[in-house]
PDB file of N, CA and C in Angstrom:
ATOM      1  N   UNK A   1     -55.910  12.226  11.571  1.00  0.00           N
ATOM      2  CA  UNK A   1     -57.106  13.015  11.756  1.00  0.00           C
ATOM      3  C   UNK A   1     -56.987  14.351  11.044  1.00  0.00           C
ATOM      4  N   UNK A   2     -55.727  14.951  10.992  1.00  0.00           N
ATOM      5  CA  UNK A   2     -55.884  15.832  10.403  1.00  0.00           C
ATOM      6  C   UNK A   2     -56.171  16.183   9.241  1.00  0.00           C
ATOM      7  N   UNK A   3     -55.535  14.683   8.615  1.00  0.00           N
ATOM      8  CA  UNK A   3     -55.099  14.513   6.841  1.00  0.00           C
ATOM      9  C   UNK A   3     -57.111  14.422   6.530  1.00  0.00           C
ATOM     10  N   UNK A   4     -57.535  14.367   6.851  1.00  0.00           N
ATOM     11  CA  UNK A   4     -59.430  14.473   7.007  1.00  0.00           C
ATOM     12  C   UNK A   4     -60.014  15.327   7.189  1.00  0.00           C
ATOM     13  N   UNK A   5     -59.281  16.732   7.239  1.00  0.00           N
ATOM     14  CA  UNK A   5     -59.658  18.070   7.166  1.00  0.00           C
ATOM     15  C   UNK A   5     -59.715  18.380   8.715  1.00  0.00           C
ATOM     16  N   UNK A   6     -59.685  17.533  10.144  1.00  0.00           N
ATOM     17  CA  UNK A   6     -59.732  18.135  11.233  1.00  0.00           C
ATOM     18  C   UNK A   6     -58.755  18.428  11.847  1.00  0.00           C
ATOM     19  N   UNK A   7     -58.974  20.073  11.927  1.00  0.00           N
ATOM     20  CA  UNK A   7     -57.080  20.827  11.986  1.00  0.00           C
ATOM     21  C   UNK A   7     -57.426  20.796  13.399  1.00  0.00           C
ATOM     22  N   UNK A   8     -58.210  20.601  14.644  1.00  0.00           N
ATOM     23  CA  UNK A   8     -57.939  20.671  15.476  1.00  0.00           C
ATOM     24  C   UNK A   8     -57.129  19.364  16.227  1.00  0.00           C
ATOM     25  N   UNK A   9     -57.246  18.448  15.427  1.00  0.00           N
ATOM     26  CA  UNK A   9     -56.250  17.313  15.745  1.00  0.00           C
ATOM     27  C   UNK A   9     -55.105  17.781  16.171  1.00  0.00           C
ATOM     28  N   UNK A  10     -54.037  18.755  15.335  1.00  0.00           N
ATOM     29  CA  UNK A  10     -52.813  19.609  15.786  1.00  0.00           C
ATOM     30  C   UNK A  10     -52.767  20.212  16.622  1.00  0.00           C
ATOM     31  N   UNK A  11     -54.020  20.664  17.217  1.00  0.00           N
ATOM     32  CA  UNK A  11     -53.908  21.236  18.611  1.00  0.00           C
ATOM     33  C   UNK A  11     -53.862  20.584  20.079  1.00  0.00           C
ATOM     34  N   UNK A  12     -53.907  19.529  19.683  1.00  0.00           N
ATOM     35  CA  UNK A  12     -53.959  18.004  20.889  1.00  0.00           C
ATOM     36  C   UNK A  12     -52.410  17.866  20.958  1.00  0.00           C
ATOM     37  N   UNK A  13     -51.582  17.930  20.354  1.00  0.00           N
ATOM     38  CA  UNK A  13     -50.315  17.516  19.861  1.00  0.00           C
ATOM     39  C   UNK A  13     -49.124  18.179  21.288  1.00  0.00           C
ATOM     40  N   UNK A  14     -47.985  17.168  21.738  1.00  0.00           N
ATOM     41  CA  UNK A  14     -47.398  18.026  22.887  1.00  0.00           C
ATOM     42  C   UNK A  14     -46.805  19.580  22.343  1.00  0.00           C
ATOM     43  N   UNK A  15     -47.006  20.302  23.232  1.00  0.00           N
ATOM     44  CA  UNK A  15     -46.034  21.538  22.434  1.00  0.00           C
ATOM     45  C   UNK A  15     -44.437  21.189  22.894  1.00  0.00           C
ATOM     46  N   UNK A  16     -43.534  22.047  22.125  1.00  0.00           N
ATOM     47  CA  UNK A  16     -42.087  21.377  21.916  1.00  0.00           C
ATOM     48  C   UNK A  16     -41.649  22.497  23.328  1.00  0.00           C
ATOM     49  N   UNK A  17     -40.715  22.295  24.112  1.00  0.00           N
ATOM     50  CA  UNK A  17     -39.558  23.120  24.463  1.00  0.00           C
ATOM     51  C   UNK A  17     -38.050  23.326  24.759  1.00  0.00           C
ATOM     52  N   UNK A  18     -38.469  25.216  24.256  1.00  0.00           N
ATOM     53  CA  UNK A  18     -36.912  24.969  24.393  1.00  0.00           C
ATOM     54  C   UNK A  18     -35.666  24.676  25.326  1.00  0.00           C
ATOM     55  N   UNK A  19     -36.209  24.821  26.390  1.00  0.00           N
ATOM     56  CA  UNK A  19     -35.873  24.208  27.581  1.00  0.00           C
ATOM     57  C   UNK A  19     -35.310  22.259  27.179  1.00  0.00           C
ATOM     58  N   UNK A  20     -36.459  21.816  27.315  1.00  0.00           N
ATOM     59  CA  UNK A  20     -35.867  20.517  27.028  1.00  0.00           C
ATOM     60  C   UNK A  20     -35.052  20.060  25.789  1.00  0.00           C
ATOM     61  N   UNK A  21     -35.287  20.968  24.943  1.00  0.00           N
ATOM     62  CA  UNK A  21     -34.647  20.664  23.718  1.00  0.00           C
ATOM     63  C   UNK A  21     -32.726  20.966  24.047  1.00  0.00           C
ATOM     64  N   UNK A  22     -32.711  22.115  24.792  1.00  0.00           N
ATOM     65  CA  UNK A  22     -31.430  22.428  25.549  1.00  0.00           C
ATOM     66  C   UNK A  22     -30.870  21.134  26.359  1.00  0.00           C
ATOM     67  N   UNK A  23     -31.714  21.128  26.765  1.00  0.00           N
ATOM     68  CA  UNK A  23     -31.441  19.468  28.287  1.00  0.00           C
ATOM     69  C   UNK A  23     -30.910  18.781  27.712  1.00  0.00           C
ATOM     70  N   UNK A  24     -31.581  17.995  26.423  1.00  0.00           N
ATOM     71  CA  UNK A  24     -31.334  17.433  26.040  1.00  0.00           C
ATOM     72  C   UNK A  24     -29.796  17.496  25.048  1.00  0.00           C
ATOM     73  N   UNK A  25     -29.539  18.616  24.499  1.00  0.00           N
ATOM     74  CA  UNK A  25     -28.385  18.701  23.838  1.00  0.00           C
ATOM     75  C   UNK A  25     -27.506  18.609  24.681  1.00  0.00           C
ATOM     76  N   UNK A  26     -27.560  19.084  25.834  1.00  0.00           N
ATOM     77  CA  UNK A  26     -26.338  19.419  27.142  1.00  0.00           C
ATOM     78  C   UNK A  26     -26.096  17.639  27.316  1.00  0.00           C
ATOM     79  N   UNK A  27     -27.076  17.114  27.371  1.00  0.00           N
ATOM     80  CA  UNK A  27     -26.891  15.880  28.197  1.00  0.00           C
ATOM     81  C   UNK A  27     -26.503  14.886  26.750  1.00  0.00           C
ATOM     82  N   UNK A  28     -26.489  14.890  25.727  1.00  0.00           N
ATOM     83  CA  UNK A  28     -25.874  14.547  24.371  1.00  0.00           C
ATOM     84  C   UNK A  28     -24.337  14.832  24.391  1.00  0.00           C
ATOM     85  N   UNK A  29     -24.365  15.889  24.848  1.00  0.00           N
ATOM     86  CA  UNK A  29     -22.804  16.546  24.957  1.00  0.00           C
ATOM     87  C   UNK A  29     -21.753  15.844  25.827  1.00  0.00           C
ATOM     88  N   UNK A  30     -22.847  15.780  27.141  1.00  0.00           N
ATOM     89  CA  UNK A  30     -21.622  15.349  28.050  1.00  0.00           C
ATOM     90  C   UNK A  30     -21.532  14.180  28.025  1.00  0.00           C
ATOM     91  N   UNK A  31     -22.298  13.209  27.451  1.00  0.00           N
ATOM     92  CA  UNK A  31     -22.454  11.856  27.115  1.00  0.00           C
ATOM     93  C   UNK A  31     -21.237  11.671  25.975  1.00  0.00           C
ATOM     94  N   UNK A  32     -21.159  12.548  25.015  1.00  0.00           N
ATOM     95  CA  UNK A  32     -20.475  12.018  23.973  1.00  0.00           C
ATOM     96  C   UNK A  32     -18.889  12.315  24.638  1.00  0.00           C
ATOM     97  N   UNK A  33     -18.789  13.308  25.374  1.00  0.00           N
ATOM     98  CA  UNK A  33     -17.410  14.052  26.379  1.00  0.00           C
ATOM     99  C   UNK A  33     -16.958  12.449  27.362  1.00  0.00           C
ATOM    100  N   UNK A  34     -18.089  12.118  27.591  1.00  0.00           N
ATOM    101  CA  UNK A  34     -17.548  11.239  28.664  1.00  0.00           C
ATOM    102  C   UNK A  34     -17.048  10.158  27.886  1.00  0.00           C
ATOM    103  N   UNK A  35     -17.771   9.728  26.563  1.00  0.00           N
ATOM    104  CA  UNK A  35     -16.684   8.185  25.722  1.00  0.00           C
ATOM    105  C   UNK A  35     -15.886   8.663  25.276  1.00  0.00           C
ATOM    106  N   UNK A  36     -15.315   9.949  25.003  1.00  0.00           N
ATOM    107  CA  UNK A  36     -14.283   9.945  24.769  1.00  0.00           C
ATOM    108  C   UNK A  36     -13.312   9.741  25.602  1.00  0.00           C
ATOM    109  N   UNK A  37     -13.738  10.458  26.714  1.00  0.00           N
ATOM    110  CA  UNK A  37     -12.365  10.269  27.631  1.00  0.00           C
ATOM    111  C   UNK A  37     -12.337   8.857  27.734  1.00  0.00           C
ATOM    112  N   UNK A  38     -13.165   8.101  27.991  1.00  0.00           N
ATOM    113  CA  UNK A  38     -13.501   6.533  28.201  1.00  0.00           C
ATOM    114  C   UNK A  38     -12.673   5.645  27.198  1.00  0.00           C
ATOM    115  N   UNK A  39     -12.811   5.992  26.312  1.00  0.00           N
ATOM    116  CA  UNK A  39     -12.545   5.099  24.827  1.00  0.00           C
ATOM    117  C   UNK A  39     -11.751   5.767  24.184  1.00  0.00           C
ATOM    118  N   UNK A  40     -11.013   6.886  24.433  1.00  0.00           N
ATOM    119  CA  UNK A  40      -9.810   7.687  23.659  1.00  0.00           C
ATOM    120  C   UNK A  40     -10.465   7.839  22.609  1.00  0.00           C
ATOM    121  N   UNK A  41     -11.693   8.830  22.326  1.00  0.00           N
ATOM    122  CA  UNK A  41     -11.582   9.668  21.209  1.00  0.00           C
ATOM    123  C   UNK A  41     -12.771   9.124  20.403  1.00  0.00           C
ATOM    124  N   UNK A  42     -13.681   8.256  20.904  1.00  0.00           N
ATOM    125  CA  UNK A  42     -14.437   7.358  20.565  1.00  0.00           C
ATOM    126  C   UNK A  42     -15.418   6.958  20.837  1.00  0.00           C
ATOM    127  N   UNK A  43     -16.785   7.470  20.097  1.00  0.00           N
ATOM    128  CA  UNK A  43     -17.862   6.872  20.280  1.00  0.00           C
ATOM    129  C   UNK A  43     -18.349   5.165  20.571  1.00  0.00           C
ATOM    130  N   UNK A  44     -19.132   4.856  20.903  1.00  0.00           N
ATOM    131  CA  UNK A  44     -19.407   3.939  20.531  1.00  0.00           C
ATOM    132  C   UNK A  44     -19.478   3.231  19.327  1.00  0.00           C
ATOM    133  N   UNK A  45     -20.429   3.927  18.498  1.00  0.00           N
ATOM    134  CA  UNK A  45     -20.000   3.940  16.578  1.00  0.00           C
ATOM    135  C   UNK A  45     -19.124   4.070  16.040  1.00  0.00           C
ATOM    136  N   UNK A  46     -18.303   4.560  16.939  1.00  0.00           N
ATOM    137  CA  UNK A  46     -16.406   5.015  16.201  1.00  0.00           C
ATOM    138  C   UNK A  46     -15.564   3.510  16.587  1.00  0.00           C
ATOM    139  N   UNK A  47     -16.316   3.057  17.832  1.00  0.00           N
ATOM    140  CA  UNK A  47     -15.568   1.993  18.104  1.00  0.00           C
ATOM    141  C   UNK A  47     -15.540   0.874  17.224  1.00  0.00           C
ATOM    142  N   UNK A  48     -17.157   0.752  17.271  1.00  0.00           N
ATOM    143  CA  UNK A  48     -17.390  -0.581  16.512  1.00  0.00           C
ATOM    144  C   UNK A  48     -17.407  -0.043  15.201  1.00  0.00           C
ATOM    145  N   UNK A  49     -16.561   0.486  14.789  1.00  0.00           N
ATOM    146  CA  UNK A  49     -16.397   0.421  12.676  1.00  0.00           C
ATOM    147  C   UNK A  49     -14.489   0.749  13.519  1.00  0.00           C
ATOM    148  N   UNK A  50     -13.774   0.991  14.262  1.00  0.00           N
ATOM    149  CA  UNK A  50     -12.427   0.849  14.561  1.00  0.00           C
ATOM    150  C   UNK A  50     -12.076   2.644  14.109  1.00  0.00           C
ATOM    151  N   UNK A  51     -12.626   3.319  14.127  1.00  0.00           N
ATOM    152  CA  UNK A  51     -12.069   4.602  13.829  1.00  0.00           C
ATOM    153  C   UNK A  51     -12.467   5.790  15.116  1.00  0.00           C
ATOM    154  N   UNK A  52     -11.534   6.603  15.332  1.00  0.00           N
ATOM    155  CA  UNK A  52     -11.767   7.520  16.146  1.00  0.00           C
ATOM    156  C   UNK A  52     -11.055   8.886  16.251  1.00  0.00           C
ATOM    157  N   UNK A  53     -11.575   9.898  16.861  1.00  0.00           N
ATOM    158  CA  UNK A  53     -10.910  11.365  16.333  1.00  0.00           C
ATOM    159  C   UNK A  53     -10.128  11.969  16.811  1.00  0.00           C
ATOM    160  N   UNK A  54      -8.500  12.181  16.455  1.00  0.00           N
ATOM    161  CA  UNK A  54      -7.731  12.851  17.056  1.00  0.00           C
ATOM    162  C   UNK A  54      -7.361  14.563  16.706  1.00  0.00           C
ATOM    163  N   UNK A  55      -6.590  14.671  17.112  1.00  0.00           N
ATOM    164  CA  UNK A  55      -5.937  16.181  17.150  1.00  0.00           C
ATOM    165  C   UNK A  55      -4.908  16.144  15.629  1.00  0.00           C
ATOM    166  N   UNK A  56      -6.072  16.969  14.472  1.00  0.00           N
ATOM    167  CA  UNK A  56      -4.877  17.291  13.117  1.00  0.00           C
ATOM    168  C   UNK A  56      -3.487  17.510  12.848  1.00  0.00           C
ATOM    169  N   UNK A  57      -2.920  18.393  14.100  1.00  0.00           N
ATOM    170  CA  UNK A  57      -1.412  18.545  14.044  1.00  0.00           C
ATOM    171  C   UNK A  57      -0.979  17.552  14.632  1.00  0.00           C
ATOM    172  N   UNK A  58      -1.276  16.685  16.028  1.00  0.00           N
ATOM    173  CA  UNK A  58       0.013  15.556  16.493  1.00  0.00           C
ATOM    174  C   UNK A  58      -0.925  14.291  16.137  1.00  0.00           C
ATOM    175  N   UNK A  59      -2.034  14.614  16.108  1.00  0.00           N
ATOM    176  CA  UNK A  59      -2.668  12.878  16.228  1.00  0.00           C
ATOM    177  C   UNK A  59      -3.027  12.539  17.680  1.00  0.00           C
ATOM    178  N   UNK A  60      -2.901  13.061  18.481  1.00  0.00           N
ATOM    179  CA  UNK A  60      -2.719  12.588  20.292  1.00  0.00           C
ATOM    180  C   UNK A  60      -4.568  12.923  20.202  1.00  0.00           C
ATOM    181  N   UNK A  61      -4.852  12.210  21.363  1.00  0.00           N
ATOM    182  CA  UNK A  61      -6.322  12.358  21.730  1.00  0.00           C
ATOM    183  C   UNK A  61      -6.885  14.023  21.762  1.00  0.00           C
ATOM    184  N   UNK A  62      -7.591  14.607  21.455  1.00  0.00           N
ATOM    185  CA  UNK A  62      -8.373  15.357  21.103  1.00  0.00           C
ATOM    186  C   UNK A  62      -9.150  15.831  23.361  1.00  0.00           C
ATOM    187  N   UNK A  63      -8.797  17.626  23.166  1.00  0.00           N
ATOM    188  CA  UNK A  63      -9.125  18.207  24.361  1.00  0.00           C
ATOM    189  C   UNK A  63     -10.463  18.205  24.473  1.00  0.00           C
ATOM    190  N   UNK A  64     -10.782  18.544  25.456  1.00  0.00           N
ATOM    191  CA  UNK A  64     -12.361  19.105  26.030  1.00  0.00           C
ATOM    192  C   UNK A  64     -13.031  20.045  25.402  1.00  0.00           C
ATOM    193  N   UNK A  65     -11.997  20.695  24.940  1.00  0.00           N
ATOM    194  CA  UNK A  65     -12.640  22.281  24.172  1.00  0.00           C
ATOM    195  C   UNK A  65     -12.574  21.779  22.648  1.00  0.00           C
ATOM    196  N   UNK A  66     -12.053  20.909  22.017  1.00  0.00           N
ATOM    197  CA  UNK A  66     -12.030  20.015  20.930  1.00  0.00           C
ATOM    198  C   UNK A  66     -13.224  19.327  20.824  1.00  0.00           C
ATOM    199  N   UNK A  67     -14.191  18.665  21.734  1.00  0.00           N
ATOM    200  CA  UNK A  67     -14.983  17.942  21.767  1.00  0.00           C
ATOM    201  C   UNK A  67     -16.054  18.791  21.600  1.00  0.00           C
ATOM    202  N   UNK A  68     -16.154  19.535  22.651  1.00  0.00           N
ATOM    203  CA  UNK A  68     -17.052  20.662  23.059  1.00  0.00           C
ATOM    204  C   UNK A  68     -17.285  21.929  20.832  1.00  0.00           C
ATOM    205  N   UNK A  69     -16.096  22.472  20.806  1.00  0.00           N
ATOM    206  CA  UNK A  69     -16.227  22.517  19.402  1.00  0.00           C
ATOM    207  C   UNK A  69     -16.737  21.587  18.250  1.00  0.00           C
ATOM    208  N   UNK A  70     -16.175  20.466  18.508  1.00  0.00           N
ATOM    209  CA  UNK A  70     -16.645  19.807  17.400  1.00  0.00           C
ATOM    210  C   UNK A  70     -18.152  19.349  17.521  1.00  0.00           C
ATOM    211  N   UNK A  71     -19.079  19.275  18.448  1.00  0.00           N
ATOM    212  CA  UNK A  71     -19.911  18.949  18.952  1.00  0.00           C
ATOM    213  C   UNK A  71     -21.197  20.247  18.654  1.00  0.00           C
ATOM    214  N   UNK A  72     -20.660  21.472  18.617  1.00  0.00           N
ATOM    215  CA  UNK A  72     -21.331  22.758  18.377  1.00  0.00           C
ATOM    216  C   UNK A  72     -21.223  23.036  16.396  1.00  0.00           C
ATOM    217  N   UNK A  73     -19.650  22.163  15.845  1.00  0.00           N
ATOM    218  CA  UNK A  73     -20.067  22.546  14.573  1.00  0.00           C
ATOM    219  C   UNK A  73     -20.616  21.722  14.218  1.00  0.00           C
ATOM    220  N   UNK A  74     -21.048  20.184  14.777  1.00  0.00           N
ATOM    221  CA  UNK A  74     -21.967  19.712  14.097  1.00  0.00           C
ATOM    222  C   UNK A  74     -23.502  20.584  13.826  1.00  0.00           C
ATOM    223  N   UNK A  75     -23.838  21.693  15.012  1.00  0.00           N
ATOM    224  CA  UNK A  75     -25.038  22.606  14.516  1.00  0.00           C
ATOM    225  C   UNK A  75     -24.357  23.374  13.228  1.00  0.00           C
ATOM    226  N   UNK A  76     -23.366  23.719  13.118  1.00  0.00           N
ATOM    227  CA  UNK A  76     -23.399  24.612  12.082  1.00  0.00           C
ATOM    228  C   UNK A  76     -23.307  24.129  10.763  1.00  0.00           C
ATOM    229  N   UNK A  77     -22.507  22.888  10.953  1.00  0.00           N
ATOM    230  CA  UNK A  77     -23.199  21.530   9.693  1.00  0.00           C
ATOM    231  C   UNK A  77     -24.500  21.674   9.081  1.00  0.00           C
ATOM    232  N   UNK A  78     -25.618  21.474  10.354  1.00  0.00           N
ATOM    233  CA  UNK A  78     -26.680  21.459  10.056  1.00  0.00           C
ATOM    234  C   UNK A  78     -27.320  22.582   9.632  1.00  0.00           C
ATOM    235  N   UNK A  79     -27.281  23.751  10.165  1.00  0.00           N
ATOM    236  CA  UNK A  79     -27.905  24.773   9.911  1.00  0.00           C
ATOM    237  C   UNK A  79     -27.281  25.858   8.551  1.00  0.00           C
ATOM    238  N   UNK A  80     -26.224  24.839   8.033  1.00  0.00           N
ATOM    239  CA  UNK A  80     -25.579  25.278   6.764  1.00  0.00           C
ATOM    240  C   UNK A  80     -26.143  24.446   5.429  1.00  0.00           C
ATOM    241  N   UNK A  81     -27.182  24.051   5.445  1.00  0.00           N
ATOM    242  CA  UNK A  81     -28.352  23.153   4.808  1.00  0.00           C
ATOM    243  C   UNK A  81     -27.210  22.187   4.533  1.00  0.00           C
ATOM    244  N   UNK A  82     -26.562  21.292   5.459  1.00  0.00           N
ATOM    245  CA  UNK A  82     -25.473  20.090   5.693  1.00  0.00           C
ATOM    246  C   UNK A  82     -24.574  20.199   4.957  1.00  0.00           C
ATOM    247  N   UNK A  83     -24.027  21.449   4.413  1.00  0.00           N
ATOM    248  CA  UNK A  83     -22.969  21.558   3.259  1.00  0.00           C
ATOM    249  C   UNK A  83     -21.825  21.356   4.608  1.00  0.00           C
ATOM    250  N   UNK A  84     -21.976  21.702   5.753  1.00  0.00           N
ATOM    251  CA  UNK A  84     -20.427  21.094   6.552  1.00  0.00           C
ATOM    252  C   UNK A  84     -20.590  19.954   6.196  1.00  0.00           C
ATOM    253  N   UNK A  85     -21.204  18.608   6.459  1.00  0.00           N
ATOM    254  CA  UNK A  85     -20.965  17.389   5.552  1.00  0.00           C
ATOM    255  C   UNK A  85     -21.145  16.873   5.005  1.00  0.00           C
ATOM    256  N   UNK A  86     -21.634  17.737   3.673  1.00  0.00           N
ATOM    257  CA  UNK A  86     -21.106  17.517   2.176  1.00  0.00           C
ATOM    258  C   UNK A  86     -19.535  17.755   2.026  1.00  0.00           C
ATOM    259  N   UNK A  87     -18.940  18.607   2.967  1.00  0.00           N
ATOM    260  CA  UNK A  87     -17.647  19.153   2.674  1.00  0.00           C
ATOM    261  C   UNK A  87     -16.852  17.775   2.764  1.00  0.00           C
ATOM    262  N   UNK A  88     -16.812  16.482   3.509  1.00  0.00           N
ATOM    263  CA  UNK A  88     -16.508  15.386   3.802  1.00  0.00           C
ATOM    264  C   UNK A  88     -16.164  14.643   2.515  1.00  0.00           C
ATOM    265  N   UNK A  89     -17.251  14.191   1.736  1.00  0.00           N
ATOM    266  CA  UNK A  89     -17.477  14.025   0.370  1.00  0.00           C
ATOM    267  C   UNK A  89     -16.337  14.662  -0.536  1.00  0.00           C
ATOM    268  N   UNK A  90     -16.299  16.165  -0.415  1.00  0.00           N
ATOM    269  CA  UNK A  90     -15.563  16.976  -1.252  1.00  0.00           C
ATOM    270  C   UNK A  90     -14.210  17.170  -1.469  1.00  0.00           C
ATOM    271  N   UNK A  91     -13.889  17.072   0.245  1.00  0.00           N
ATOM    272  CA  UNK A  91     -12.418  17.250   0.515  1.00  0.00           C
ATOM    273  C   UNK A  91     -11.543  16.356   0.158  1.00  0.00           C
ATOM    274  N   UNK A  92     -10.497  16.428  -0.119  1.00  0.00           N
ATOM    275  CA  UNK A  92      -9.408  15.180  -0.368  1.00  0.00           C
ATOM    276  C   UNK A  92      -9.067  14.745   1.284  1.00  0.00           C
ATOM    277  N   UNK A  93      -8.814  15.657   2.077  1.00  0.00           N
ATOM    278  CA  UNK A  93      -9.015  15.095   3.432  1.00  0.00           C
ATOM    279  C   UNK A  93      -9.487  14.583   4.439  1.00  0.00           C
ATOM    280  N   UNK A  94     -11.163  14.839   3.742  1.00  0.00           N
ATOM    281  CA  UNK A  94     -12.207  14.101   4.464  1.00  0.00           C
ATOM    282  C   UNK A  94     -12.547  14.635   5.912  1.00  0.00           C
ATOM    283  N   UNK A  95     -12.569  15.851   6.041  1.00  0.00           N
ATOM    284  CA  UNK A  95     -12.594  16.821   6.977  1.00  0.00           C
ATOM    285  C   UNK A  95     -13.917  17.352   6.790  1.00  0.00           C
ATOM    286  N   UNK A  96     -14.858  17.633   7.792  1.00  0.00           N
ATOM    287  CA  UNK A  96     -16.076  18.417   7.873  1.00  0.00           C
ATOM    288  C   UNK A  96     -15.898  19.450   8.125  1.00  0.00           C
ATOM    289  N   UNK A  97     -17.113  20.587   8.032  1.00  0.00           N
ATOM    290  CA  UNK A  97     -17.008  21.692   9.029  1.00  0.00           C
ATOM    291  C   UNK A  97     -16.534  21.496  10.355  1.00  0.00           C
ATOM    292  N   UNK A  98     -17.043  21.014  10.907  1.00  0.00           N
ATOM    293  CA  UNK A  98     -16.980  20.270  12.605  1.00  0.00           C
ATOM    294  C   UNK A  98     -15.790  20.152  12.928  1.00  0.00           C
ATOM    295  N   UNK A  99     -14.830  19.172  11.731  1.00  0.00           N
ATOM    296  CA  UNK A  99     -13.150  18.630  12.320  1.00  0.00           C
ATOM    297  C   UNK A  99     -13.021  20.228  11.650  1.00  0.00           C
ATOM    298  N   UNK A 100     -13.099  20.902  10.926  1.00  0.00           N
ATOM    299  CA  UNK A 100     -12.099  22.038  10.574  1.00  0.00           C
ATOM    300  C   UNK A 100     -12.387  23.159  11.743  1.00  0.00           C
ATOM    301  N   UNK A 101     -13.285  23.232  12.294  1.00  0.00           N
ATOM    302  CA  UNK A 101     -13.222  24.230  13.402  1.00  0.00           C
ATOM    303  C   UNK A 101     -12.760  23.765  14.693  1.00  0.00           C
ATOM    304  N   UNK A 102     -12.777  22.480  15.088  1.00  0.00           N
ATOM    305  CA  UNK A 102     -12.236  21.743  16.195  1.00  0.00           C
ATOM    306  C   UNK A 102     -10.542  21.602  16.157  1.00  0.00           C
ATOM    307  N   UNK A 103     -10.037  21.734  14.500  1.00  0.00           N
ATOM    308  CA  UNK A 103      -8.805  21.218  14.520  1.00  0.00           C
ATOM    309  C   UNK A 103      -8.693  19.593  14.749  1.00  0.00           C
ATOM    310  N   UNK A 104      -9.817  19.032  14.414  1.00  0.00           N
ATOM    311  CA  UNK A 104      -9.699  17.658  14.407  1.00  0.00           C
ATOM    312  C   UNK A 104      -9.915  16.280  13.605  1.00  0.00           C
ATOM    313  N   UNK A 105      -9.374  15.591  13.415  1.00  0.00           N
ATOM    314  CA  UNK A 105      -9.260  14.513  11.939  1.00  0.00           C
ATOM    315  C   UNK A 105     -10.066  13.122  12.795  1.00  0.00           C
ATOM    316  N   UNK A 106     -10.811  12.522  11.599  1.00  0.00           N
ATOM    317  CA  UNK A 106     -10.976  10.950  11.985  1.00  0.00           C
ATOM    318  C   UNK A 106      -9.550  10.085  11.267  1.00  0.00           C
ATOM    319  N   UNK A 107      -9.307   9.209  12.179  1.00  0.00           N
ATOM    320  CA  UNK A 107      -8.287   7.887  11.713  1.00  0.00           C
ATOM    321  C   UNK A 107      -9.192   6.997  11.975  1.00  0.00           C
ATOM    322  N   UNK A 108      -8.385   5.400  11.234  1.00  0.00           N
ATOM    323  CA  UNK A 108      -8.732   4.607  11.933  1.00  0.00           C
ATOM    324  C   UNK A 108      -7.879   4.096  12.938  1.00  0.00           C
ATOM    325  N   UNK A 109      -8.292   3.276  14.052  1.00  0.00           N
ATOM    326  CA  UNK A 109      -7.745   3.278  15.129  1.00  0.00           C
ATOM    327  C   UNK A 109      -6.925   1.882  14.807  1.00  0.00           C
ATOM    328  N   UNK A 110      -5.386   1.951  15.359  1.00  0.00           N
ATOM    329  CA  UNK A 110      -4.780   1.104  14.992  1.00  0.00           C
ATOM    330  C   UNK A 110      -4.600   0.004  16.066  1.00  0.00           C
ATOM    331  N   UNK A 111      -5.674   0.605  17.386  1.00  0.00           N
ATOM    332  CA  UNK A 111      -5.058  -0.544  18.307  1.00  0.00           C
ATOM    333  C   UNK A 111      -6.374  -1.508  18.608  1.00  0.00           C
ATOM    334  N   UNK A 112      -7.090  -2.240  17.591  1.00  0.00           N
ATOM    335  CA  UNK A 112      -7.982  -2.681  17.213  1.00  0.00           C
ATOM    336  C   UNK A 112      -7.633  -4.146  18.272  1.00  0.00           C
ATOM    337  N   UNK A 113      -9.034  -4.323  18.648  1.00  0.00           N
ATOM    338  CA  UNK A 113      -9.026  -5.605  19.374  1.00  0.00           C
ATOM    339  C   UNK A 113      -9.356  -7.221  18.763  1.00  0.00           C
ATOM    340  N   UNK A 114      -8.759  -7.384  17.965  1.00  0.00           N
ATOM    341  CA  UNK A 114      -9.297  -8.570  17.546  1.00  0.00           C
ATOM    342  C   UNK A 114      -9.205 -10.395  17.757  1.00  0.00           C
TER     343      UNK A 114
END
């Protein structure tokens, strides 16, 4: 309707908030907090391709405040017009913004169920 010159069509439209837009990240967060602890380090998507994210210096499963970081630089990924992962692409290590402020690496997971 609008693309037809009627701009009041956009005014019918829900308005956004930031409230829920928060809710919603919080509840993204603790969702992704909880497979890890669940699945050692591992999304669902991490599962099913066999890779998942540990701690850069030992390799051991990755903390709360690890998750919680890496989870916040994915905003700064984004709001860095995605050059944190372009950096992925770039690196010989294959490290994002995200794993470099978390201190945390993807492997693949070696204890694969097959």
């Amino acid at each position: 309707m609008a693309m037809s010159g009627n701009t009041h069509a956009l005014d019918t439209q829900p308005k956004t908030s930031l409230k829920w837009e928060f809710l919603f990240e919080l509840t993204v967060l603790i969702i992704t907090m909880l497979f890890w602890k669940q699945w050692r380090g591992a999304t669902p998507g991490k599962k099913f391709v066999h890779i998942k994210v540990v701690d850069a210096q030992n390799y051991e499963d990755i903390s709360n405040t690890q998750a919680i970081t890496r989870s916040f630089g994915y905003l700064a990924s984004i709001f860095s017009f995605l050059i944190g992962f372009l950096m992925i692409g770039l690196r010989k290590d294959k490290r994002g913004l995200h794993d470099l402020l978390a201190k945390t690496v993807v492997i693949y997971d070696e204890e694969r169920e097959d």
